[in-house]
Protein backbone atom coordinates (compact mmCIF):
# COMPACT_ATOMS: atom_id res chain seq x y z
CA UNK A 1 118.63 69.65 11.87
CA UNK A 2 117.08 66.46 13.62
CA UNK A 3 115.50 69.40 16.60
CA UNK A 4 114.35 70.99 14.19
CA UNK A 5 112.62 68.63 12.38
CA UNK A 6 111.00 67.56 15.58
CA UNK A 7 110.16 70.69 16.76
CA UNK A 8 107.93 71.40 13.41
CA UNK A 9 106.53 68.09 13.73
CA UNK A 10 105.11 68.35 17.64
CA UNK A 11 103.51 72.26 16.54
CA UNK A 12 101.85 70.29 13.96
CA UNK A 13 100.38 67.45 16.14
CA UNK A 14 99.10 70.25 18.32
CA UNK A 15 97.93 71.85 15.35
CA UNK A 16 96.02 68.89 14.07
CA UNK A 17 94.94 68.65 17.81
CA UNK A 18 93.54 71.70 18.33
CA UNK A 19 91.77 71.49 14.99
CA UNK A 20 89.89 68.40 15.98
CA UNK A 21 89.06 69.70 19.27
CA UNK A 22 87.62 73.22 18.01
CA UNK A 23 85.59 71.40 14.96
CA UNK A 24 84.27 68.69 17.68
CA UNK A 25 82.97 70.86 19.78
CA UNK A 26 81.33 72.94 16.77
CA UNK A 27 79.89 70.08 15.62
CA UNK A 28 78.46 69.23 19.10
CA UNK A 29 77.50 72.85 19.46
CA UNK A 30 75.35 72.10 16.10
CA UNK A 31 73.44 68.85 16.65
CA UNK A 32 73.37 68.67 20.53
CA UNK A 33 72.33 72.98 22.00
CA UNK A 34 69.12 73.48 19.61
CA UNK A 35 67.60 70.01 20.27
CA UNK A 36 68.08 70.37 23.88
CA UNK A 37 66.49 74.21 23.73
CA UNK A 38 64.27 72.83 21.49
CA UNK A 39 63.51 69.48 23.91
CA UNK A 40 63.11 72.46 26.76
CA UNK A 41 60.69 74.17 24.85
CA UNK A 42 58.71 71.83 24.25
CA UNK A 43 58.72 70.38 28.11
CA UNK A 44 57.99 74.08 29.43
CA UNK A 45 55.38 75.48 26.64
CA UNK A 46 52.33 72.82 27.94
CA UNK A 47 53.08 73.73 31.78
CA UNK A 48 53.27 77.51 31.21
CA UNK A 49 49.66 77.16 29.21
CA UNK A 50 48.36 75.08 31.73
CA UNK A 51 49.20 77.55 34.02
CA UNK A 52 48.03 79.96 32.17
CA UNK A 53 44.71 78.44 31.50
CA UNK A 54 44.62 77.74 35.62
CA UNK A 55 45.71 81.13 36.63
CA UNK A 56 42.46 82.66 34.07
CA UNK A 57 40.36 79.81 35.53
CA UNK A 58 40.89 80.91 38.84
CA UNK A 59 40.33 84.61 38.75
CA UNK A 60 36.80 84.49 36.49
CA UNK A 61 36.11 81.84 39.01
CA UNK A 62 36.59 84.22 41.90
CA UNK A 63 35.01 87.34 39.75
CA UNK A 64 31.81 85.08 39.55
CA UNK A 65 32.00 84.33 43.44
CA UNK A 66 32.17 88.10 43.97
CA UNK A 67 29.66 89.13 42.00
CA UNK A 68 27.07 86.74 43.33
CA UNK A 69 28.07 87.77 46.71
CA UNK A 70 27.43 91.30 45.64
CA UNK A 71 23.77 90.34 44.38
CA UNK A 72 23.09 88.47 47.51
CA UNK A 73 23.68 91.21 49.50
CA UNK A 74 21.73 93.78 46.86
CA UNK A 75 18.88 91.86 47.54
CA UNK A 76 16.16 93.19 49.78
CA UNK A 77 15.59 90.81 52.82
CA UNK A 78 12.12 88.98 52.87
CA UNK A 79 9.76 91.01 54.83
CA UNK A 80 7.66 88.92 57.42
CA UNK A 81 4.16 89.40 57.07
CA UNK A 82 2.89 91.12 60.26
CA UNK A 83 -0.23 90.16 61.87
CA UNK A 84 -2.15 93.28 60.02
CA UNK A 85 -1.59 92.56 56.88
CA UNK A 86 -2.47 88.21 57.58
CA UNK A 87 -6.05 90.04 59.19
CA UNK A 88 -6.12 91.66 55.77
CA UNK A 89 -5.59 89.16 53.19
CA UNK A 90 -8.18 86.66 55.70
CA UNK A 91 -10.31 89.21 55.03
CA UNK A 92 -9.77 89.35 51.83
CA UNK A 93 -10.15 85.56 51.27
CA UNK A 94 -13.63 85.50 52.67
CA UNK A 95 -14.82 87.58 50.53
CA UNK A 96 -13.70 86.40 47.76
CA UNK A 97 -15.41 83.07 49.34
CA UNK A 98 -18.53 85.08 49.81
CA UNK A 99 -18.72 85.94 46.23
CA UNK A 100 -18.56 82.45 44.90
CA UNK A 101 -20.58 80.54 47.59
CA UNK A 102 -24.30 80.95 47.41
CA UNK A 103 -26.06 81.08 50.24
CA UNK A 104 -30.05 79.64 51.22
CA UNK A 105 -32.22 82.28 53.09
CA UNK A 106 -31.82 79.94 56.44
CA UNK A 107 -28.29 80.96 56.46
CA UNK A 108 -28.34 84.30 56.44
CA UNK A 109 -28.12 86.68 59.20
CA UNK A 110 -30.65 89.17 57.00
CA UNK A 111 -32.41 87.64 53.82
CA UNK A 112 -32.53 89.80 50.80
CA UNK A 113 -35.48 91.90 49.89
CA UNK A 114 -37.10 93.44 47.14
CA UNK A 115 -36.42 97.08 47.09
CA UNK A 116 -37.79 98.64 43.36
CA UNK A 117 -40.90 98.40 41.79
CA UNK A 118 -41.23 95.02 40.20
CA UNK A 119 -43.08 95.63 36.81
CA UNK A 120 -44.79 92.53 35.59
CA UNK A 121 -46.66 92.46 32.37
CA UNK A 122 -49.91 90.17 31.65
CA UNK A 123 -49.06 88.27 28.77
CA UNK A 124 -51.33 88.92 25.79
CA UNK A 125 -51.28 85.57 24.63
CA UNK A 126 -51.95 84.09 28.11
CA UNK A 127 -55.98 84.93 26.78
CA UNK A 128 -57.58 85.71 29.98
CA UNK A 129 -55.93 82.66 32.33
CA UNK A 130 -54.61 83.10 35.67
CA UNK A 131 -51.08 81.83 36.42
CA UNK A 132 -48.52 81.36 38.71
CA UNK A 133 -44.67 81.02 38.00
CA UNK A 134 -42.18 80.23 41.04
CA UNK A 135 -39.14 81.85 40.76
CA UNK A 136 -35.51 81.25 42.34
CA UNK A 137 -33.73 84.03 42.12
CA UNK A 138 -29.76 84.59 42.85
CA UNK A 139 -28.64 88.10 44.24
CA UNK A 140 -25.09 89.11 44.53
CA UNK A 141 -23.42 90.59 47.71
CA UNK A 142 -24.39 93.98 45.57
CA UNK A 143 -28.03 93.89 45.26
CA UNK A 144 -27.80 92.83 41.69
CA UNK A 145 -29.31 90.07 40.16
CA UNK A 146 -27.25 87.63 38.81
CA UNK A 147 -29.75 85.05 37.40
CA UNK A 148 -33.55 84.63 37.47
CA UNK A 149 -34.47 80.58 36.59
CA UNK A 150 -38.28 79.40 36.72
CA UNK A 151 -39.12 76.55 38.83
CA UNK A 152 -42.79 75.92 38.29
CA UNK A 153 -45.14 77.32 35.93
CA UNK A 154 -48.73 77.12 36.11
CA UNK A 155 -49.90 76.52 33.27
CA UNK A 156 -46.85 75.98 31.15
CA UNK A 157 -46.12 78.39 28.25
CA UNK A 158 -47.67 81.60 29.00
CA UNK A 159 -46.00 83.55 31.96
CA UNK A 160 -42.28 82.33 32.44
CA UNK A 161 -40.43 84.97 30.10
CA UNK A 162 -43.35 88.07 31.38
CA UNK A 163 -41.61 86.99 35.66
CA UNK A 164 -38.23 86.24 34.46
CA UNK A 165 -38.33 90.13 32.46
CA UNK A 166 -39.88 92.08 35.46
CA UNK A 167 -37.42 90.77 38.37
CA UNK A 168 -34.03 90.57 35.91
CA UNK A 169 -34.18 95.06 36.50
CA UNK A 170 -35.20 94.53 39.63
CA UNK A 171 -33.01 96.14 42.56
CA UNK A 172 -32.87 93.94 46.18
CA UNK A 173 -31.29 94.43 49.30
CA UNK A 174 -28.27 92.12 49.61
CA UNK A 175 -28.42 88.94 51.43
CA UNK A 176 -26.27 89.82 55.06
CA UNK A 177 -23.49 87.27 56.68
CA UNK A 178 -21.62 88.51 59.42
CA UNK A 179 -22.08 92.18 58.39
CA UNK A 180 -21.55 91.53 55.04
CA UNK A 181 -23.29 91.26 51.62
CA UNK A 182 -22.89 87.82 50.31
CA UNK A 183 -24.30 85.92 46.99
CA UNK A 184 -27.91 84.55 48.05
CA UNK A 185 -30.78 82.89 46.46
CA UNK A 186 -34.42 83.29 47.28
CA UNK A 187 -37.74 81.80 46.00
CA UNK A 188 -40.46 84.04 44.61
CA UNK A 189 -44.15 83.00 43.52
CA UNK A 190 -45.75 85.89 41.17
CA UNK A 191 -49.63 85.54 40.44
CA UNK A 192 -50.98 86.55 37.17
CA UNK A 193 -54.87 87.63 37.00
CA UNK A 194 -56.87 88.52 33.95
CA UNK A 195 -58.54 91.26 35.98
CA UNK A 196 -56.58 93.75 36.18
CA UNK A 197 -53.85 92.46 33.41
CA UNK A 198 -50.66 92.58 35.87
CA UNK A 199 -49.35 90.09 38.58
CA UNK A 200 -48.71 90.65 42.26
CA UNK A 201 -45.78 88.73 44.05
CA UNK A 202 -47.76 86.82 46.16
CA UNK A 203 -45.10 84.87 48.56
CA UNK A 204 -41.74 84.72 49.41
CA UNK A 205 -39.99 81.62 50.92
């Protein structure tokens, strides 16, 4: 009776045992797996983004690269100028120069000259007095007249506007500079008489 006794007593120790040991490791099952998963979460999450965000980085980093590379070598190389087209845009540049710089008779290879039929009308309110207006007179590399200005009038008052109307339409040779027409400016003297109620250009300097 005593065996027996013991015998019930030791499966229930082992019982007891067994119990603890299943419900202690549930419990550490419970408290101790999901904050470990949940620590490793946690520790891997940041490095995968960051990787992530690297990895993206990297390749619209290298897309840019490319595609600059690619427009580089779209681009048309820089053509040198050859020695033709420097002659032409010299050539260019002094005549542009030519048509801004006005140039005196003495330094012309071929002074301008009148080539029309100056009309000059006797002022009506000049009254029967002779005159005599001097003139300075800019031509362009054309033949046209760019300006007429009076520089002496004799007498004052009557006959500037009658010289400065007749040689505004009138049509010169240019003024010449190494074989081509430049701006000039010449002086003109016109002479009004009563006599015949007209002027005559009289000099040129």
């Amino acid at each position: 009776m005593r065996g027996v006794w013991a015998g019930q007593l030791l499966t229930l120790v082992k019982a007891c045992f067994l119990s603890v040991a299943l419900h202690g490791a549930l419990l550490f099952a419970y408290f101790y797996t999901p904050a470990r998963s949940e620590v490793g979460a946690l520790a891997q999450a940041p490095a995968s983004d960051l990787h992530a965000r690297i990895f993206s980085y990297q390749v619209i980093r290298a897309a840019a690269i490319t595609s600059q590379q690619a427009t580089l070598s779209a681009a048309p190389a820089a053509v040198a100028p050859t020695p033709l087209a420097t002659a032409q845009v010299a050539a260019v540049a002094a005549v542009a120069a030519s048509q801004e710089t006005i140039y005196d008779q003495s330094a012309l290879d071929a002074s301008p000259l009148v080539l029309s039929n100056v009309v000059l009308e006797y002022p009506t309110a000049a009254d029967n007095r002779e005159g005599l207006v001097s003139l300075e007179i800019v031509i362009l590399g054309t033949g046209a007249v760019e300006s007429v200005k009076v520089l002496k009038a004799e007498p004052a008052g009557f006959f500037e506007e009658a010289a400065i109307t007749g040689f505004k339409n009138a049509s010169f040779s240019p003024g010449m500079l190494g074989g081509l027409g430049v701006k000039s400016r010449m002086d003109i003297e016109v002479e009004f008489m009563p006599t015949n109620r007209g002027a005559t250009v009289s000099g040129q300097r």
